[in-house]
Protein backbone atom coordinates (compact mmCIF):
# COMPACT_ATOMS: atom_id res chain seq x y z
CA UNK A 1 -97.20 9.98 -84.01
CA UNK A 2 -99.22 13.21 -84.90
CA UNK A 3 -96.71 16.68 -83.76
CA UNK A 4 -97.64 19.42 -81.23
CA UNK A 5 -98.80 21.61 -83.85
CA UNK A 6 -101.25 18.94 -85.05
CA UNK A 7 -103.25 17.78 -81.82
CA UNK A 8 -103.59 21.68 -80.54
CA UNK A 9 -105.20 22.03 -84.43
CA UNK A 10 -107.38 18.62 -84.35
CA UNK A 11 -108.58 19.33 -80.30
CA UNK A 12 -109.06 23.44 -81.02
CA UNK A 13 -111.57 22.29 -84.01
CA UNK A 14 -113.29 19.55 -81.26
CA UNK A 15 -114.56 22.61 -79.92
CA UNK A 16 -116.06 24.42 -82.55
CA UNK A 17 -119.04 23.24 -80.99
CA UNK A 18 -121.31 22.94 -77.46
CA UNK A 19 -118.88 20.39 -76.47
CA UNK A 20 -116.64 21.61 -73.17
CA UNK A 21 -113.75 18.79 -73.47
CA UNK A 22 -112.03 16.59 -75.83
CA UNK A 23 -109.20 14.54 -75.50
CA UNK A 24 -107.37 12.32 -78.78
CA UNK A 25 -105.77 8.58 -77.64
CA UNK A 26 -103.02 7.77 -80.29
CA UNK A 27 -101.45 4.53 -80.49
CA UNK A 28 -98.29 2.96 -82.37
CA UNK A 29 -98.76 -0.79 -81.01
CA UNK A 30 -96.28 -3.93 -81.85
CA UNK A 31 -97.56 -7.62 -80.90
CA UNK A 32 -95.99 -10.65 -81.34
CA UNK A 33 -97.03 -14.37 -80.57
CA UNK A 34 -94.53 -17.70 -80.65
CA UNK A 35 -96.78 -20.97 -80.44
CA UNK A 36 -95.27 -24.60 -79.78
CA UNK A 37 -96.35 -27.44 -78.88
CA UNK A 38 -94.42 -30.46 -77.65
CA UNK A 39 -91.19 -28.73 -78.40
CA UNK A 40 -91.94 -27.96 -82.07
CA UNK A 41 -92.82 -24.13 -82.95
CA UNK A 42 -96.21 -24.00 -84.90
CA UNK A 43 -97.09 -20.49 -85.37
CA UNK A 44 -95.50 -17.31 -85.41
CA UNK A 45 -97.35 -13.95 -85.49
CA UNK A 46 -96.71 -10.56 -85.43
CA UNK A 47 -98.85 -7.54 -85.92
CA UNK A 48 -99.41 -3.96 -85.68
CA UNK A 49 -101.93 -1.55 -84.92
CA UNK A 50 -101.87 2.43 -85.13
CA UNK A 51 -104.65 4.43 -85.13
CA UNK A 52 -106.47 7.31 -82.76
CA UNK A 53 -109.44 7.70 -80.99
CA UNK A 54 -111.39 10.93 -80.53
CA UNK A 55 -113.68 11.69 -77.54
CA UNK A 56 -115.81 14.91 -77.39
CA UNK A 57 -117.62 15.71 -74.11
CA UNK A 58 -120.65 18.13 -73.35
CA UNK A 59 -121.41 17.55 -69.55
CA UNK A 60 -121.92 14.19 -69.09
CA UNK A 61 -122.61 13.25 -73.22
CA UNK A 62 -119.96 11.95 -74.88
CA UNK A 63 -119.33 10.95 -78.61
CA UNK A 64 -116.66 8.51 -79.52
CA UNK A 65 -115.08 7.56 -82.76
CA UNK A 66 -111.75 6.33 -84.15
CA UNK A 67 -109.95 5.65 -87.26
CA UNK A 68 -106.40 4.67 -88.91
CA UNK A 69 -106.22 7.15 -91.90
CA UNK A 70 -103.62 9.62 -89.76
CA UNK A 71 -103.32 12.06 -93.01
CA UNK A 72 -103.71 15.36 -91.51
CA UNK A 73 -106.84 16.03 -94.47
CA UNK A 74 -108.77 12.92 -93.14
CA UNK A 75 -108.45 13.74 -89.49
CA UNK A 76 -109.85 16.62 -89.76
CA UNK A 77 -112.78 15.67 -91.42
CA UNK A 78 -112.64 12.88 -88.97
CA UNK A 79 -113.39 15.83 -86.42
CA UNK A 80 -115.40 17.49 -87.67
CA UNK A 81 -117.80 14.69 -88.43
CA UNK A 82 -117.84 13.53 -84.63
CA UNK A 83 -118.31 17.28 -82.97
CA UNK A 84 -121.78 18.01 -85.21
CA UNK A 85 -123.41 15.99 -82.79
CA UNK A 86 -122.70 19.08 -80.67
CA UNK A 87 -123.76 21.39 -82.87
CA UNK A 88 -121.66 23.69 -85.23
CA UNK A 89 -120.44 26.95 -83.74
CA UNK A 90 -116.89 28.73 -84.89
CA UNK A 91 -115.60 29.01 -81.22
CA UNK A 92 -112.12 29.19 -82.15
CA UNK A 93 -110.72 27.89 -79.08
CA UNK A 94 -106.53 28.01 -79.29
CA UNK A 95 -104.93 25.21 -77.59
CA UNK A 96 -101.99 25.13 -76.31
CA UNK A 97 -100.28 21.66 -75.29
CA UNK A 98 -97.46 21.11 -72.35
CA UNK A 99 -96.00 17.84 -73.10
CA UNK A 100 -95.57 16.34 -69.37
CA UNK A 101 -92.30 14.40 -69.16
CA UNK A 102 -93.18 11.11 -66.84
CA UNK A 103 -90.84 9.07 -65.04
CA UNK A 104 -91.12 5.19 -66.48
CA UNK A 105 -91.23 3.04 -63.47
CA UNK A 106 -91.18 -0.04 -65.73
CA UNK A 107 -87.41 -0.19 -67.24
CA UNK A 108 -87.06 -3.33 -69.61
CA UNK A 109 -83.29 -4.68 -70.29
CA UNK A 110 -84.28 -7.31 -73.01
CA UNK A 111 -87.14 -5.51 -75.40
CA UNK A 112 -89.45 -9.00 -75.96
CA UNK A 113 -89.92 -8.61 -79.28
CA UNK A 114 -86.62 -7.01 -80.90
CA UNK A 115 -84.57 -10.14 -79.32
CA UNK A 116 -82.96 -12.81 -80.86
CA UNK A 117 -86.10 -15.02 -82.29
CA UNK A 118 -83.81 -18.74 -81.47
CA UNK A 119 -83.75 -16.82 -77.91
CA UNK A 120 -87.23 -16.81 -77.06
CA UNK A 121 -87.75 -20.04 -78.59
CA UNK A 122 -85.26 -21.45 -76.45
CA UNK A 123 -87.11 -20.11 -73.25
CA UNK A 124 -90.21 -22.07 -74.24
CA UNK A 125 -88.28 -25.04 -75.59
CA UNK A 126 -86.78 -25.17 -72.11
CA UNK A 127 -90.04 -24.84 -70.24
CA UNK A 128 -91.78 -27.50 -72.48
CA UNK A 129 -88.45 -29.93 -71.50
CA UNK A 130 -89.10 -29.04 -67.81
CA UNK A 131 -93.22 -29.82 -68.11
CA UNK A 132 -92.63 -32.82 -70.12
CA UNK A 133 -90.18 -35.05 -68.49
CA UNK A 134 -92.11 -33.70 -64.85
CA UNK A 135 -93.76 -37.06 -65.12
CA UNK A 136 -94.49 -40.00 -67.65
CA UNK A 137 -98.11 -39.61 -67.93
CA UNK A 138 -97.68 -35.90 -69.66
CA UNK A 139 -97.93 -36.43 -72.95
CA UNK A 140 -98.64 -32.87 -74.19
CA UNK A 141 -97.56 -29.60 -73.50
CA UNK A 142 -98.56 -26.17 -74.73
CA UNK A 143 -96.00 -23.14 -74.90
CA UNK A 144 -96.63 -19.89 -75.48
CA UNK A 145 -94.67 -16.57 -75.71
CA UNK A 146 -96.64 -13.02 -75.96
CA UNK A 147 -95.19 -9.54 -76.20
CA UNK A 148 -96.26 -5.87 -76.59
CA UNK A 149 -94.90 -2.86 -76.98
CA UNK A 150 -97.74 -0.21 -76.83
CA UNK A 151 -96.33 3.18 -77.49
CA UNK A 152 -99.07 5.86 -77.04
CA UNK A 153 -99.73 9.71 -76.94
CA UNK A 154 -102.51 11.19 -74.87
CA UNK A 155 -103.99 14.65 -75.31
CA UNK A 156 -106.68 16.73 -74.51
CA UNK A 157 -107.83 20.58 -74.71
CA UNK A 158 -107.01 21.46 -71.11
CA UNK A 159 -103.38 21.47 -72.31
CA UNK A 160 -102.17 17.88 -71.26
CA UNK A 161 -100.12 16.30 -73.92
CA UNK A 162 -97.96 13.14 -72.11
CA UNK A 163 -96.57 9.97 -73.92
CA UNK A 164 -95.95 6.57 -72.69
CA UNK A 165 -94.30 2.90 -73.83
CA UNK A 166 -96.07 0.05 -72.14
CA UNK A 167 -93.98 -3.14 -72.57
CA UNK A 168 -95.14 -6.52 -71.41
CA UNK A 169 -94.55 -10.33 -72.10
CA UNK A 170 -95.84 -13.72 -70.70
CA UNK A 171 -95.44 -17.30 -71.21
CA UNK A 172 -98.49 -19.16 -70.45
CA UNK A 173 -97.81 -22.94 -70.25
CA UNK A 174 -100.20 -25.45 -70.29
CA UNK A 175 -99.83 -29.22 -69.64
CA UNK A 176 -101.65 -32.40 -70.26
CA UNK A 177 -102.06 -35.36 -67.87
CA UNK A 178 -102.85 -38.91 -69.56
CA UNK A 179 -104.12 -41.99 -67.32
CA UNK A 180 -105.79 -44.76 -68.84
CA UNK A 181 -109.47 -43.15 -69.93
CA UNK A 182 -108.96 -39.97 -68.02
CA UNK A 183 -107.46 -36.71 -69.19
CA UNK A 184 -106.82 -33.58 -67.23
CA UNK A 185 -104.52 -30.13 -67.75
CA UNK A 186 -102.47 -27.34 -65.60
CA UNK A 187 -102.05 -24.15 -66.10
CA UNK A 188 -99.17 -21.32 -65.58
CA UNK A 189 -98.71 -17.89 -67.21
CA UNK A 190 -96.16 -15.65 -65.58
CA UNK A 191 -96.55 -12.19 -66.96
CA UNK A 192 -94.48 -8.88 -66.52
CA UNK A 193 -94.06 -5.81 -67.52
CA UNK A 194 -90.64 -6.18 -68.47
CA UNK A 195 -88.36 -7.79 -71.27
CA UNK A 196 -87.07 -11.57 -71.35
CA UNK A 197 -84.95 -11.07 -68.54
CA UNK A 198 -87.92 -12.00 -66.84
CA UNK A 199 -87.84 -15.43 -67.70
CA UNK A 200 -85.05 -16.72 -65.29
CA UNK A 201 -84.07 -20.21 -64.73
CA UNK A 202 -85.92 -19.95 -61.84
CA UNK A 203 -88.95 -18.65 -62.97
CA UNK A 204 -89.70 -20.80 -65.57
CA UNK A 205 -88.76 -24.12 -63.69
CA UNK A 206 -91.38 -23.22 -61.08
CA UNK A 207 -94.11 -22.37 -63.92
CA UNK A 208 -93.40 -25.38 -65.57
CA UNK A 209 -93.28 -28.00 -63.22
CA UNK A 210 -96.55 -26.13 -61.56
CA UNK A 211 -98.72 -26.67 -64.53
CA UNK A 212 -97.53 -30.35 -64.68
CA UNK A 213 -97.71 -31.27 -60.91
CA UNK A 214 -101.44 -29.23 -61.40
CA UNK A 215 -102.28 -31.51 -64.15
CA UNK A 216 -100.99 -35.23 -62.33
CA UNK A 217 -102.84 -34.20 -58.99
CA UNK A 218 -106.11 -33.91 -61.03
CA UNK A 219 -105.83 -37.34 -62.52
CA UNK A 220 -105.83 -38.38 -59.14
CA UNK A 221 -108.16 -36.66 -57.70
CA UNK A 222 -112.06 -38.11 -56.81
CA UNK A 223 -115.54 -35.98 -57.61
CA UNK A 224 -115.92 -32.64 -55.12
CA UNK A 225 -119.00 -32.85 -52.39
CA UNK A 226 -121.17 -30.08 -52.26
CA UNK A 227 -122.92 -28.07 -49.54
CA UNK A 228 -122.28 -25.21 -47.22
CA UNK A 229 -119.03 -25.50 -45.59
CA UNK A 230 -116.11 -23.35 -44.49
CA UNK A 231 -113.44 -22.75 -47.98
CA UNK A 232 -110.05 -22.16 -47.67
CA UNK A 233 -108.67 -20.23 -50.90
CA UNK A 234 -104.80 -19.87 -51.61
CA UNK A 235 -102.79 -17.07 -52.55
CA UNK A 236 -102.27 -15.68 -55.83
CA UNK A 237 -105.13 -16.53 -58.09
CA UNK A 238 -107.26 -16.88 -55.73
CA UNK A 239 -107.41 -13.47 -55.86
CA UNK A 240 -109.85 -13.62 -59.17
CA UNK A 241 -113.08 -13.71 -57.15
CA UNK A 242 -112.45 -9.98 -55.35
CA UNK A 243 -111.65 -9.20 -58.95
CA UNK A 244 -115.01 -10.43 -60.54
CA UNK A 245 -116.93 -10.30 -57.60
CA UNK A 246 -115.85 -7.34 -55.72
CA UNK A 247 -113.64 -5.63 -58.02
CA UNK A 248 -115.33 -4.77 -60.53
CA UNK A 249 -118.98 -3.37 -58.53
CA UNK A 250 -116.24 -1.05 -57.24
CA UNK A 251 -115.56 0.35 -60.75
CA UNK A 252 -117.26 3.73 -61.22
CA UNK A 253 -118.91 2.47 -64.73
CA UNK A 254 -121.35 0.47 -62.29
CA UNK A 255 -121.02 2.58 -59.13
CA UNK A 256 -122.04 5.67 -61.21
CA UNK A 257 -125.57 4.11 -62.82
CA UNK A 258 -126.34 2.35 -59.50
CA UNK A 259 -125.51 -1.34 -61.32
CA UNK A 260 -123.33 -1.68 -58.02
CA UNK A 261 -124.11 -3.34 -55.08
CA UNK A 262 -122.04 -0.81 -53.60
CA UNK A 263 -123.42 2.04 -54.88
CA UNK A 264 -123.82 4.56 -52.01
CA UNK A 265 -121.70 2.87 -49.61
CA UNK A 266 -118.60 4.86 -49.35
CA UNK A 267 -117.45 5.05 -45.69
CA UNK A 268 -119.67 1.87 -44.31
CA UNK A 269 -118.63 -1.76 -43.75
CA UNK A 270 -119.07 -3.58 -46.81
CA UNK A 271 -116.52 -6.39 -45.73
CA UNK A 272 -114.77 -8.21 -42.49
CA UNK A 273 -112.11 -5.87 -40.39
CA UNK A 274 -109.89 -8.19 -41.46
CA UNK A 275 -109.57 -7.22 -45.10
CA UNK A 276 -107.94 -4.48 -47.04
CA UNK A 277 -107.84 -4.12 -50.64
CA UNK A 278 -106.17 -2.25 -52.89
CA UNK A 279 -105.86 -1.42 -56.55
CA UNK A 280 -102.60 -0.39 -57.21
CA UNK A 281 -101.43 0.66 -61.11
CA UNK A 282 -97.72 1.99 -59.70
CA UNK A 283 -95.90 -1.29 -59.09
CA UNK A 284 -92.85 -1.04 -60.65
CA UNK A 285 -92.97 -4.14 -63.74
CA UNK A 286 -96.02 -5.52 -62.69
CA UNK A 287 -98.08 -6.91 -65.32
CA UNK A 288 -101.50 -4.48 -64.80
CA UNK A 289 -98.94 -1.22 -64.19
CA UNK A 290 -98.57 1.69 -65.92
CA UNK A 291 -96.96 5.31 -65.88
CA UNK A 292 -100.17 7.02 -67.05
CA UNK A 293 -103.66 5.71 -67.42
CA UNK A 294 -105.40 5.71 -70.43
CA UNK A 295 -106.54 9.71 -69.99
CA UNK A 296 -102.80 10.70 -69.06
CA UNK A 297 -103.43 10.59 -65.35
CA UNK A 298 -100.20 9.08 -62.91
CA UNK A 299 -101.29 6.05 -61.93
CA UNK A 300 -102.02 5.09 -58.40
CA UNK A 301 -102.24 3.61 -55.77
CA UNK A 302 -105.99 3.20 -54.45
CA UNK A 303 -106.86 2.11 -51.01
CA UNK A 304 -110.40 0.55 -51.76
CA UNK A 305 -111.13 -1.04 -48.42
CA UNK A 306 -109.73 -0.08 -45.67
CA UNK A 307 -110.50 -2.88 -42.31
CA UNK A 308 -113.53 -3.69 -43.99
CA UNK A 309 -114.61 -0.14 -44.50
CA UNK A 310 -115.15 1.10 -48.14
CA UNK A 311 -112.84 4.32 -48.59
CA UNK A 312 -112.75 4.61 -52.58
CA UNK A 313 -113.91 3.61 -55.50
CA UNK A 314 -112.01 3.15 -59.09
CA UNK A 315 -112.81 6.72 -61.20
CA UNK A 316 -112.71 7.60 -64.31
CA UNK A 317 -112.89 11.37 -65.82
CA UNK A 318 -116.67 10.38 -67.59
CA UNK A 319 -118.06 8.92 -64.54
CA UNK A 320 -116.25 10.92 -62.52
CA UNK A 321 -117.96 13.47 -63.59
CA UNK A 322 -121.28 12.02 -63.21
CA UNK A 323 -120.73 11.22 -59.61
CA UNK A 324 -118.89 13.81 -58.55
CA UNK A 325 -115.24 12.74 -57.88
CA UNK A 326 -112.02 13.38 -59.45
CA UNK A 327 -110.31 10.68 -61.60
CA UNK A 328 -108.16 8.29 -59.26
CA UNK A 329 -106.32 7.45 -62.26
CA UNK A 330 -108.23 4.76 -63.55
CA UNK A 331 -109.25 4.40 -67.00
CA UNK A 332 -107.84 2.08 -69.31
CA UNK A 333 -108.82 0.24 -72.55
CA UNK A 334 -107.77 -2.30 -75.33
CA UNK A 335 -106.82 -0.03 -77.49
CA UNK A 336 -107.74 3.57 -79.63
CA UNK A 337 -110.93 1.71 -81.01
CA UNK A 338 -112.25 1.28 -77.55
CA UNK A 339 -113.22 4.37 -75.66
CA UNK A 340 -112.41 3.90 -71.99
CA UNK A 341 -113.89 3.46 -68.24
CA UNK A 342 -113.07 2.94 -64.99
CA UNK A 343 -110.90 -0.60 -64.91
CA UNK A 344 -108.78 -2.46 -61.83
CA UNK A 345 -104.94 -2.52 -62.87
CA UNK A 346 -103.13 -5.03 -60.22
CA UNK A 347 -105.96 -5.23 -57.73
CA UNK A 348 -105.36 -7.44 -54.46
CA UNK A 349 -106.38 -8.14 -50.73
CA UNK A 350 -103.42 -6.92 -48.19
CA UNK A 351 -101.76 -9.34 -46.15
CA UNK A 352 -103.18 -9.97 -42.33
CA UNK A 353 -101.57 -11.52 -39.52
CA UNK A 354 -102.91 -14.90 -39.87
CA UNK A 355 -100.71 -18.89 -39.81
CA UNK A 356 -102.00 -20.60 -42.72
CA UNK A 357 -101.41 -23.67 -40.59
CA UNK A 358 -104.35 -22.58 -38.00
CA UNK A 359 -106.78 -21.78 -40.71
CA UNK A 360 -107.87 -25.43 -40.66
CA UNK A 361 -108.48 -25.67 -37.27
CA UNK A 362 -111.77 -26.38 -36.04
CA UNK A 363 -113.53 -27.25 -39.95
CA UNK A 364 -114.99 -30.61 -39.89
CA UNK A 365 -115.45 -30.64 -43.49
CA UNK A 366 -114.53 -28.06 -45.96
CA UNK A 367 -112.98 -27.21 -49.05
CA UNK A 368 -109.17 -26.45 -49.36
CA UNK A 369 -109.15 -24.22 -53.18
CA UNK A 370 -105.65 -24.15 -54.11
CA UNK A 371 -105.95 -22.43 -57.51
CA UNK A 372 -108.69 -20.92 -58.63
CA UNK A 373 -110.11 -20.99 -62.84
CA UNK A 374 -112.53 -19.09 -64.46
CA UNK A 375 -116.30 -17.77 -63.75
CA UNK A 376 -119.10 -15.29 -64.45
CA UNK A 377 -120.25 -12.94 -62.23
CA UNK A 378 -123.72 -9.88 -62.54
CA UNK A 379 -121.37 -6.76 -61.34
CA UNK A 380 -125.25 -5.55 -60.20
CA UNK A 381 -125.80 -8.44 -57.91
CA UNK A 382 -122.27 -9.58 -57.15
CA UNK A 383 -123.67 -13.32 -57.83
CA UNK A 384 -120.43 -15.22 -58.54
CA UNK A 385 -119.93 -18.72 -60.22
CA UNK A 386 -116.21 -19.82 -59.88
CA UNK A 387 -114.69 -23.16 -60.65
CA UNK A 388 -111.70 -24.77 -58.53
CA UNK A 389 -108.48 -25.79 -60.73
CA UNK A 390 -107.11 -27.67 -57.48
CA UNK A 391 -108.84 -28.14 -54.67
CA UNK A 392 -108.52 -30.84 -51.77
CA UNK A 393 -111.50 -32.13 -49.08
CA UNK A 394 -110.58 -31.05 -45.37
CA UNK A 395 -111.51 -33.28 -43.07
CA UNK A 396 -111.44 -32.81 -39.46
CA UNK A 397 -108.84 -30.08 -39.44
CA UNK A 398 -106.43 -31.41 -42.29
CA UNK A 399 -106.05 -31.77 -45.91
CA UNK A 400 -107.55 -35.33 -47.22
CA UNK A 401 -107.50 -35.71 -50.48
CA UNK A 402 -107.62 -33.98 -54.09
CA UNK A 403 -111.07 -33.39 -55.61
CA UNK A 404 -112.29 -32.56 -59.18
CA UNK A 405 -115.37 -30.71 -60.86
CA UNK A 406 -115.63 -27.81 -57.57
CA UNK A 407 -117.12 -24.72 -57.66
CA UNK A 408 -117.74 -21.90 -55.50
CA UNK A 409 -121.13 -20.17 -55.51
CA UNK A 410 -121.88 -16.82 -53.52
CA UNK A 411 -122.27 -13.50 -53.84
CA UNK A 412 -119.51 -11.00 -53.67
CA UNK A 413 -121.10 -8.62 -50.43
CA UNK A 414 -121.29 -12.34 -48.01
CA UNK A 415 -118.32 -13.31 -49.29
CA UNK A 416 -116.36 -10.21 -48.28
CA UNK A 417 -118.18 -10.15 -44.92
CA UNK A 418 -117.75 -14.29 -44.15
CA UNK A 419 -113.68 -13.51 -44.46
CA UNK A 420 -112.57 -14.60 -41.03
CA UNK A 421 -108.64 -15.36 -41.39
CA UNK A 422 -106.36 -13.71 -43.44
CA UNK A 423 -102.83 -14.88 -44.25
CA UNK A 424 -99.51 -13.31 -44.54
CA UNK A 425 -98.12 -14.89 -47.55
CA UNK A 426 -99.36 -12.26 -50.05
CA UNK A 427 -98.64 -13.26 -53.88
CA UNK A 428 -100.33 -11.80 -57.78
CA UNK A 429 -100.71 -13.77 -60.57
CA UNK A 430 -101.94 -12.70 -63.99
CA UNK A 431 -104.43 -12.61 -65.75
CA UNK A 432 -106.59 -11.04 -68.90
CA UNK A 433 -109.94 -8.96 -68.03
CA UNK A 434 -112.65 -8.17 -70.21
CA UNK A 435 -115.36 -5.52 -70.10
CA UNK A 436 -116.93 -3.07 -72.04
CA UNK A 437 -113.57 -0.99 -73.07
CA UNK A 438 -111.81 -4.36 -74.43
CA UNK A 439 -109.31 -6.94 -72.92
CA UNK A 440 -106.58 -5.72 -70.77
CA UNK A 441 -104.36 -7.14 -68.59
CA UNK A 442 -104.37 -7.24 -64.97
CA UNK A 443 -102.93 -8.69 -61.97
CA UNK A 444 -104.97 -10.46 -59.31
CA UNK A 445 -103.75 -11.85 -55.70
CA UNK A 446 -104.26 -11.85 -52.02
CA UNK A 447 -102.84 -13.50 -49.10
CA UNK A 448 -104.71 -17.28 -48.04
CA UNK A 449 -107.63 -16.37 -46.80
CA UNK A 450 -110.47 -18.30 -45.05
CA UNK A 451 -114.24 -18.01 -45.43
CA UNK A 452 -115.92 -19.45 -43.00
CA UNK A 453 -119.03 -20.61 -45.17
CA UNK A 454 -119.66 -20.39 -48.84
CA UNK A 455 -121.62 -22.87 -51.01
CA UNK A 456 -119.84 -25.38 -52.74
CA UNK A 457 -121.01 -26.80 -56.15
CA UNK A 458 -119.50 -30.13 -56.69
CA UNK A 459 -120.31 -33.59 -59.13
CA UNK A 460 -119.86 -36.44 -56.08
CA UNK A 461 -123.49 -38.05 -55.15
CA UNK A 462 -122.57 -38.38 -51.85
């Protein structure tokens, strides 16, 4: 990592220009990836990356570059190079950093990738035993272990110089379901951020027998109806379509060049009294926390809605700037070659006071979505796509039977307002987001919740 001496030297020549701020993202990262399938390790990786990334600001113009040559020579040629787009003027600005000295709310007892290697290929040898023998008709089962260790250094020329370690590992386990001419899969991928004493007994018995049981029910399940009808969605990652469609038209990289929905709408009803939502990067271990964000700001905790009522959006320091608003501690990125925006970090509707049991009273015919895949959403629309994992019929006010090939179609404003029971049973699951400043990795969740009519996309030709 560059010293003291060197950042005040590389940020003090930033502004030997028109440019008012400038802030240097340096990262010492450590990856590693164990792959095996049916029990038998087939890859091992491991990488690293180090490099910075420069930012210069003037107003609300920004210039971006980044590089790995860290000789002291290079960088500052590096520099120099990026601030002529402000112009050229011998300011002579002296910095002077304060390193800030944060408290890590994420302590890790095992560090995930300086452990024993036959340890972590015991955890996944035991989770493919416990997904395999589940039942007879698995026949193949994925296993994978992923860890980081991001060590970074933020700085920037009003004096803030902080440092973090980000550590996190996952096992995502995937399992295969065989019946006569039929094939279908479950999924699991507990994530942390913490070491491998994560992976309990406990823990991984329940992820592995979850992607199996996933994986049997859809071999027995028929083709999904479609139409209008009331959709119950579970806990946990359910939670992806607030993410996609809510979640991220309440980042301030949309919000501030009105490609939000919600654009304007601080302080009005955007959703039903019954939600609350929050984006919250202080958890202590959870996989989307952090100590700082990716400018050096504490994290947070961010009320977004509050009883329906929109109280905040997700800021950055760019678009902060453009709308007005101080950070909230948001901005994060892949890593130094990405500059950074406003991003969610574990990001999750608040449990209500509703039975889970009573949410099926009174539907007719509806859609019970138990876990929740992938989708696409337009951020400037909030027009969502989402397809159901597991999902069973409801018919006259109970669960009938497992259905394949649903989807949910809506947009994320109706959705939000058509919420009409929330549970208590409140649970995150992870995930991996993408946008504009890379993949990162974020948690997702809410309480069951009930919409009382959303349009369901579905392959039966009933």
């Amino acid at each position: 990592m560059l010293n003291k001496e060197q950042l005040e030297t590389l940020l003090s020549k930033c502004l030997d220009s028109d440019a008012d701020f400038a802030e240097i993202f340096e990262e010492d990262t450590t990856s590693q990836s164990i792959q095996m399938l049916n029990g038998l390790v087939e890859e091992i990786n491991q990488n690293n990356r180090s490099g910075i990334g420069v930012r210069i600001y003037k107003d609300c113009q920004t210039v971006y570059g980044y590089t790995n040559d860290l000789e002291m020579e290079s960088l500052l040629a590096f520099v120099s190079s990026l601030k002529e787009a402000f112009g050229n003027i011998e300011k002579q600005i002296p910095i002077q950093l304060n390193e800030e000295i944060i408290e890590n709310k994420h302590p890790v007892l095992i560090h995930p990738i300086e452990a024993d290697l036959k340890d972590k290929i015991d955890l996944l040898k035991k989770a493919y035993r416990i997904a395999k023998h589940y039942d007879s008709r698995i026949f193949k089962v994925q296993t994978n272990l992923l860890s980081v260790c991001q060590n970074v250094q933020i700085s920037n020329t009003e004096g803030k110089w902080v440092k973090d370690v980000r550590i996190r590992t996952r096992m995502p386990i995937s399992s295969y379901a065989k019946d006569k001419d039929q094939m279908q899969s479950g999924f699991e991928g507990p994530g942390a951020s913490m070491g491998l004493e994560y992976f309990s007994d406990e823990l991984i018995q329940k992820a592995a027998s979850e992607a199996s049981r996933v994986a049997i029910v859809n071999l027995e399940a028929k083709d999904c109806p479609s139409g209008k009808m009331p959709v119950i969605i579970d806990n946990g990652f359910g939670g992806v379509i607030f993410h996609e469609a809510c979640g991220h038209a309440l980042e301030s990289s949309a919000v501030s060049k009105n490609q939000s929905i919600f654009t304007g709408k601080l302080g009005c009803q955007i959703a039903s009294e019954k939600v609350t939502a929050i984006d919250d990067g202080t958890i202590s271990n959870a996989w989307g926390s952090s100590n700082v964000d990716d400018e050096g700001n504490l994290q947070q905790r961010r009320v977004l809605i509050e009883k329906g009522i929109l109280k905040s959006y997700m800021v950055d320091r760019l678009n902060g700037r453009r709308m007005h608003m101080n950070s909230t501690g948001s901005s994060r990125r892949q890593s130094y070659k990405y500059e950074p925006t406003s991003r969610m970090s574990n990001t999750f509707i608040q449990a209500g006071e509703d039975d889970f049991d009573e949410m099926f009273e009174g539907i007719s015919r509806g859609l019970y979505a138990k876990k929740m895949g992938g989708g696409s959403v337009n951020p400037q629309t909030g027009e969502f796509n989402f397809a159901v994992n597991e999902g069973y019929l409801i018919e006259n006010g109970k669960i009938s039977y497992p259905v394949k090939g649903a989807t949910l179609i809506g947009s994320g404003d109706k959705i939000l307002m058509n919420i009409d029971r929330v549970g208590k049973d409140c649970k995150r699951a992870q995930g991996m987001c993408g946008a504009s400043s890379g993949s990162i990795p974020t948690d997702v969740g809410q309480p069951a919740i009930r919409v009382s009519s959303i349009t369901v996309g579905g392959t039966s030709h009933e």
